[in-house]
N, C-alpha and C. Protein backbone atom coordinates (compact mmCIF):
# COMPACT_ATOMS: atom_id res chain seq x y z
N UNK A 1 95.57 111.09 98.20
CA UNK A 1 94.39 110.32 98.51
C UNK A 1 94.83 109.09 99.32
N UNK A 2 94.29 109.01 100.41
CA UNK A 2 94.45 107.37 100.94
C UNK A 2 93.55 106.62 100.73
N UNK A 3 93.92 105.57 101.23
CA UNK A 3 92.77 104.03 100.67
C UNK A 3 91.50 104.39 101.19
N UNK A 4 91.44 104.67 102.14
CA UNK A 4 89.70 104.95 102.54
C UNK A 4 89.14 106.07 101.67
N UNK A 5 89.84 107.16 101.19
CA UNK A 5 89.11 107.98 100.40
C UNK A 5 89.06 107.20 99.05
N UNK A 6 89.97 106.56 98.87
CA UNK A 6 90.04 106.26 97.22
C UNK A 6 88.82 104.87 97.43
N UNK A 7 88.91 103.82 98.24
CA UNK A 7 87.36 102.66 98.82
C UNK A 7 86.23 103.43 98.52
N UNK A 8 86.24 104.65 98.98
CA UNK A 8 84.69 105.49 99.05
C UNK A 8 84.29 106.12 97.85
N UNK A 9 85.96 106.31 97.03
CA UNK A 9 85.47 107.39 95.72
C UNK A 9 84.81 106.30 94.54
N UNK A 10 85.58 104.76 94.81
CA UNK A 10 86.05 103.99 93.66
C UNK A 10 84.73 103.40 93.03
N UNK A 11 83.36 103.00 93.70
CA UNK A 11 81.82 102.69 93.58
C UNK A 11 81.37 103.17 92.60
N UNK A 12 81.76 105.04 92.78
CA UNK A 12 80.60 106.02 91.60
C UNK A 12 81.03 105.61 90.63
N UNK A 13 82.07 104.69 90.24
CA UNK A 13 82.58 104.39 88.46
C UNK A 13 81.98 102.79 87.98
N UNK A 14 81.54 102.41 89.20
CA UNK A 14 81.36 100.78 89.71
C UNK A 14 80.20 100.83 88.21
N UNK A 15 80.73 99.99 87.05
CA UNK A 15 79.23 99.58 86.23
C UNK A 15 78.80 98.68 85.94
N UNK A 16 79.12 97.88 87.18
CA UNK A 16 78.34 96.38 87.05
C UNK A 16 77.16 96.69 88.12
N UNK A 17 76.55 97.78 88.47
CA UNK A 17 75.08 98.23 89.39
C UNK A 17 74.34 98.09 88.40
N UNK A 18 74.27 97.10 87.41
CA UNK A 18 72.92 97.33 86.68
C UNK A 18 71.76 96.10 86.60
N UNK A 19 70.75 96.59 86.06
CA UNK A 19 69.52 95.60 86.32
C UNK A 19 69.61 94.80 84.61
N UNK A 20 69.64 93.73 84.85
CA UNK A 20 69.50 93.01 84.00
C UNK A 20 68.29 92.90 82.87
N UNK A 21 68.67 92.78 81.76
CA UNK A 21 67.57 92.36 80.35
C UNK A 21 66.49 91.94 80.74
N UNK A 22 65.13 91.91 80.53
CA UNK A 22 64.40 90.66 80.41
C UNK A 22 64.60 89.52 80.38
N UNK A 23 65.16 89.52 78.89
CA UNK A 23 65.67 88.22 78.50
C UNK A 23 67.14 87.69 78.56
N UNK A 24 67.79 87.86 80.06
CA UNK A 24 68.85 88.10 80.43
C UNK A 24 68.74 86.27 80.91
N UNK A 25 69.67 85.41 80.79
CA UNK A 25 69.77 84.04 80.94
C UNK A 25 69.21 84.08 82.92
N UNK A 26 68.57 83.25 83.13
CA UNK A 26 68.07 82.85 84.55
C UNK A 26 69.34 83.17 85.64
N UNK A 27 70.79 82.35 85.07
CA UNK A 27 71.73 82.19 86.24
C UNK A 27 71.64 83.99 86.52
N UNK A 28 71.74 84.60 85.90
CA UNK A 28 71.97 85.97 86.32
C UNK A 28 71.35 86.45 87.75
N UNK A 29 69.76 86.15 87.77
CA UNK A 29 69.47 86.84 88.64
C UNK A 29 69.42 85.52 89.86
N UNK A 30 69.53 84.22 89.85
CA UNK A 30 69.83 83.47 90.73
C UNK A 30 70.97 83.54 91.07
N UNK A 31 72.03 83.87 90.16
CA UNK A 31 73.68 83.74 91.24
C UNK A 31 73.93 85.31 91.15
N UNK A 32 73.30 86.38 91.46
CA UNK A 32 73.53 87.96 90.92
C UNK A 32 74.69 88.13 91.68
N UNK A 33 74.89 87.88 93.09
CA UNK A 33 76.18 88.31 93.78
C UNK A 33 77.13 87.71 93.22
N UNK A 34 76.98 86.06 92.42
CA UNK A 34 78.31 85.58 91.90
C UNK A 34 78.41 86.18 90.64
N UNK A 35 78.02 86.13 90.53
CA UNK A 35 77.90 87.10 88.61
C UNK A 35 78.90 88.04 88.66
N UNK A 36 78.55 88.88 89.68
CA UNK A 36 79.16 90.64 90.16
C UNK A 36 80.75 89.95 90.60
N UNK A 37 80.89 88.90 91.18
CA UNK A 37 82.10 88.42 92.10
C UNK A 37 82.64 88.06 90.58
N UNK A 38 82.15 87.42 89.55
CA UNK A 38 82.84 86.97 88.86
C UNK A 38 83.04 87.82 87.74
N UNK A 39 82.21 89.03 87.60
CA UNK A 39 82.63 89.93 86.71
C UNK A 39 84.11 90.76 86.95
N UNK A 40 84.27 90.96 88.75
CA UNK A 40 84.88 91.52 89.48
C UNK A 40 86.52 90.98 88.60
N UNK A 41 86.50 89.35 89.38
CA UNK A 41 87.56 88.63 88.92
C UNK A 41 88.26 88.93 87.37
N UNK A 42 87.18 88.54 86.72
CA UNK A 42 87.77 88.83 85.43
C UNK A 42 88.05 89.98 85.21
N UNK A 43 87.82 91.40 85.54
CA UNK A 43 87.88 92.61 84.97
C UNK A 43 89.39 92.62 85.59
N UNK A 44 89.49 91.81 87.04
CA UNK A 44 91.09 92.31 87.31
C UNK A 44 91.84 91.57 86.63
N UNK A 45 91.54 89.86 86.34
CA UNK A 45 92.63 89.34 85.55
C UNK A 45 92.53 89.58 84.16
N UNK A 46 91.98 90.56 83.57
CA UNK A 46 92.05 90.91 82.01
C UNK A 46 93.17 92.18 82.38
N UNK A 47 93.12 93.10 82.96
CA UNK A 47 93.98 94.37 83.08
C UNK A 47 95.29 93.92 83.83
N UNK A 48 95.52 93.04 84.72
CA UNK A 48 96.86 92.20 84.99
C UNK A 48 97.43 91.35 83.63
N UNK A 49 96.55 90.99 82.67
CA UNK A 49 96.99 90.94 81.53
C UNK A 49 97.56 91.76 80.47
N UNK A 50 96.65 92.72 80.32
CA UNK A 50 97.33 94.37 80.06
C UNK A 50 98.45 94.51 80.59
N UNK A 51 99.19 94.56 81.72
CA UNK A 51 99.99 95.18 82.14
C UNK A 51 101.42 94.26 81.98
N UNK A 52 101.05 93.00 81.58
CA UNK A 52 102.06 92.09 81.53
C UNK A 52 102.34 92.19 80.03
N UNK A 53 101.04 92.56 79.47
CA UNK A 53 101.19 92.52 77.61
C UNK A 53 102.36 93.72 77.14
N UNK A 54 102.00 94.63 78.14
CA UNK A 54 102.88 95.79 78.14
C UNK A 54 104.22 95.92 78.46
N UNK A 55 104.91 95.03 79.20
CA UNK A 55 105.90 94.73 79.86
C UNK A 55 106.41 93.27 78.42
N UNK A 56 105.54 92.77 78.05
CA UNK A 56 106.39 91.95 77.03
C UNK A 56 106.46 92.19 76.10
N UNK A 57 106.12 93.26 75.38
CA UNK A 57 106.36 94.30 74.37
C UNK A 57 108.14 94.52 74.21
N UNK A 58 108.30 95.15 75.67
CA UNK A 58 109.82 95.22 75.81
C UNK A 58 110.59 94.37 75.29
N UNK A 59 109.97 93.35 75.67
CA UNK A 59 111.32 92.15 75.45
C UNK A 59 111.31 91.40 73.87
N UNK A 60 110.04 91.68 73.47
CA UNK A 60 109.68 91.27 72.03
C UNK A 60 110.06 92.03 71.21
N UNK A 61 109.83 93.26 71.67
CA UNK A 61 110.44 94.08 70.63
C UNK A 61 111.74 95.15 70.64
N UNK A 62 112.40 94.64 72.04
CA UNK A 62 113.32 95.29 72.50
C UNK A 62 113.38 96.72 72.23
N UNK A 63 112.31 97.00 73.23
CA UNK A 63 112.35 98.55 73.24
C UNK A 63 112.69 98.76 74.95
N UNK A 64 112.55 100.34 75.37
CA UNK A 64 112.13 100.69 76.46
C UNK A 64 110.42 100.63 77.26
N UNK A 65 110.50 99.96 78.31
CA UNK A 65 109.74 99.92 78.54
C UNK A 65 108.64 100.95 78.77
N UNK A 66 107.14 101.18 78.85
CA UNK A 66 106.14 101.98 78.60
C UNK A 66 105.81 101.93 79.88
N UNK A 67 106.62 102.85 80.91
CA UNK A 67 106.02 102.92 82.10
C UNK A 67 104.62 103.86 82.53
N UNK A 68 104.46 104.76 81.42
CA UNK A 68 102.81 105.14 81.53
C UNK A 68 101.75 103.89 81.35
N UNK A 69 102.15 103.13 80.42
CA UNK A 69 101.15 102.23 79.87
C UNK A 69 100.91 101.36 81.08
N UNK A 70 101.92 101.04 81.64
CA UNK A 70 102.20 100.06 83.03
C UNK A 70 101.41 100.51 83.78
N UNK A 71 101.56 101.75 84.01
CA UNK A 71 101.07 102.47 85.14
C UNK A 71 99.37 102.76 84.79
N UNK A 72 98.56 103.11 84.01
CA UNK A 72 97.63 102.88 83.68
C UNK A 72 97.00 101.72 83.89
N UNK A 73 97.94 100.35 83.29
CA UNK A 73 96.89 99.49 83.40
C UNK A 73 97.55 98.74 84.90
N UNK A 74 97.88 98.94 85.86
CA UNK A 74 98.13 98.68 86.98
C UNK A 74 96.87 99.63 87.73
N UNK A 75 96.42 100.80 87.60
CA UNK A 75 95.87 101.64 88.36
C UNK A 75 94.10 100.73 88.08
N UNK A 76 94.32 100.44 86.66
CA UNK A 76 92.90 99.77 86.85
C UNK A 76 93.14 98.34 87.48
N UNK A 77 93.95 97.55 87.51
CA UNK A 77 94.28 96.50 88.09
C UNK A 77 93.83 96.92 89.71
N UNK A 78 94.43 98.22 90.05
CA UNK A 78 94.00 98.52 91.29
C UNK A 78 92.33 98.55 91.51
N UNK A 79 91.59 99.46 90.84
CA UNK A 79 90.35 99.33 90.19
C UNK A 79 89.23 98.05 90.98
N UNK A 80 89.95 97.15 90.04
CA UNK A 80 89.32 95.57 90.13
C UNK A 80 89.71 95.41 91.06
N UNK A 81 90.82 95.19 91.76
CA UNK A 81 91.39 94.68 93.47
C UNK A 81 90.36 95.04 94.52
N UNK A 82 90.27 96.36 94.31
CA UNK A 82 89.32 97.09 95.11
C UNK A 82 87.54 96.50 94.99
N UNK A 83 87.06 96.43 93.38
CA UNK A 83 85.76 95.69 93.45
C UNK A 83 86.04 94.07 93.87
N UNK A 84 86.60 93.65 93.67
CA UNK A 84 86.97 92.62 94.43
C UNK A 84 86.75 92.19 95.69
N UNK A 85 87.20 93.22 96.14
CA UNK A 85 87.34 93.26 97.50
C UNK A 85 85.87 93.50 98.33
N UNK A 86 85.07 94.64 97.58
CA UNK A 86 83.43 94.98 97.58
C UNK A 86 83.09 93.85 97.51
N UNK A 87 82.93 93.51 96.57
CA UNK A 87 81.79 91.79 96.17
C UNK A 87 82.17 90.48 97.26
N UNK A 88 83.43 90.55 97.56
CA UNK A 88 83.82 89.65 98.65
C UNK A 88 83.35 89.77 99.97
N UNK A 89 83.24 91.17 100.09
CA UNK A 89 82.71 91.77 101.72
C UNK A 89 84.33 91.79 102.55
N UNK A 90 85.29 91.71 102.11
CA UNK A 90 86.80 91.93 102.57
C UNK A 90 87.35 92.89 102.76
N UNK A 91 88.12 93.58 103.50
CA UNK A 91 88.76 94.67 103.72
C UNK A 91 90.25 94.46 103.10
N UNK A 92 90.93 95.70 102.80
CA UNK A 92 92.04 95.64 102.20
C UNK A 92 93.00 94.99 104.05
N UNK A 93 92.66 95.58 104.73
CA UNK A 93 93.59 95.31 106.19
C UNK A 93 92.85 93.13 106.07
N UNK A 94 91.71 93.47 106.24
CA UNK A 94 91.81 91.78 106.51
C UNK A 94 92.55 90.59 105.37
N UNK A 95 92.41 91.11 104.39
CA UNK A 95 93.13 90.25 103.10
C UNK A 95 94.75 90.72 103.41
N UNK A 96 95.43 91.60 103.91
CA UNK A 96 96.92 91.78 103.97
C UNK A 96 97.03 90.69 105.64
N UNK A 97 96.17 90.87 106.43
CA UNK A 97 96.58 89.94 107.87
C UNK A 97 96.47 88.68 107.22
N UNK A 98 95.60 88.30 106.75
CA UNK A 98 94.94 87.07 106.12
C UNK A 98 96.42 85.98 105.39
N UNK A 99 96.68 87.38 104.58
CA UNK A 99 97.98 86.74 103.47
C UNK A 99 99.10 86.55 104.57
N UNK A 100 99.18 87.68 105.17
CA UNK A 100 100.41 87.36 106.56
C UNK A 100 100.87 86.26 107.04
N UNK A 101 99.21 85.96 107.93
CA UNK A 101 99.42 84.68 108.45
C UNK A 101 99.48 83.11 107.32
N UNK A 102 99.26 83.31 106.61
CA UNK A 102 99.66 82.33 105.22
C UNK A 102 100.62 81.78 105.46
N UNK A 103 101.46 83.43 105.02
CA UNK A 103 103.02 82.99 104.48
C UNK A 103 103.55 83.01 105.87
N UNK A 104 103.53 83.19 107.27
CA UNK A 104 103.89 82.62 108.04
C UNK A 104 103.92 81.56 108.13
N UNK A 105 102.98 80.76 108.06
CA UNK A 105 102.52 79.11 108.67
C UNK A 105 103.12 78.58 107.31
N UNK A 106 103.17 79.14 106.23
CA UNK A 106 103.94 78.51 105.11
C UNK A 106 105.69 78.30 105.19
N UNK A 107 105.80 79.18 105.69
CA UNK A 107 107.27 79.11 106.42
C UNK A 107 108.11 78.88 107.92
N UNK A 108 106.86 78.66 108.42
CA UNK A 108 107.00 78.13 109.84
C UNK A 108 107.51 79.26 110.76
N UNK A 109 106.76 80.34 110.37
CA UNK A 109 107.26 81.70 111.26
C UNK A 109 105.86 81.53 112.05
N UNK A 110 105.99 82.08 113.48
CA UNK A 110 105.22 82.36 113.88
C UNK A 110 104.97 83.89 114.14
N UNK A 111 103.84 84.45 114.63
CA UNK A 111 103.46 85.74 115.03
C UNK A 111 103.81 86.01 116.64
């Protein structure tokens, strides 16, 4: 699968498309795109948490590390990157040029 098939597949699982309660607090449907942006955020930094919880397991309990478990919760990490990226209106190519030129001008490289 490449990124454009996996961008196009990744929506039909998307379950923050929903219509809110009645009695759903006001900010909801006044900030609805930030809501979605901020549900986005958190769903990725809870599963980047997962994946770090998983990785300090190792060292806490000095085992081998659980590279399925990693790999699971990295794939949803991917997941969220991707709604992320939806709710932002960003492309995976414009956020990698974007970061580019960053860490260029952060290091005094030019293009």
């Amino acid at each position: 699968m490449n990124i454009q098939e996996y961008r196009d597949w990744r929506p039909t699982y998307s379950s923050y498309n929903v219509v809110f309660p009645e009695d759903a607090p006001p900010v909801r449907e006044v900030f609805h795109d930030e809501f979605r942006q901020f549900l986005a955020l958190s769903g990725l930094s809870c599963e980047a948490s997962e994946a770090q919880a998983a990785m300090h397991k190792t060292f806490r309990k000095g085992i081998k590390p659980d590279y399925s478990k990693i790999k699971d919760e990295l794939s949803d990490v991917w997941w969220y990157f991707n709604m992320c990226l939806d709710e932002f209106g960003w492309t995976l190519e414009e956020l990698s040029q974007y970061n580019k030129e960053k860490l260029d001008e952060r290091h005094g490289k030019t293009s």
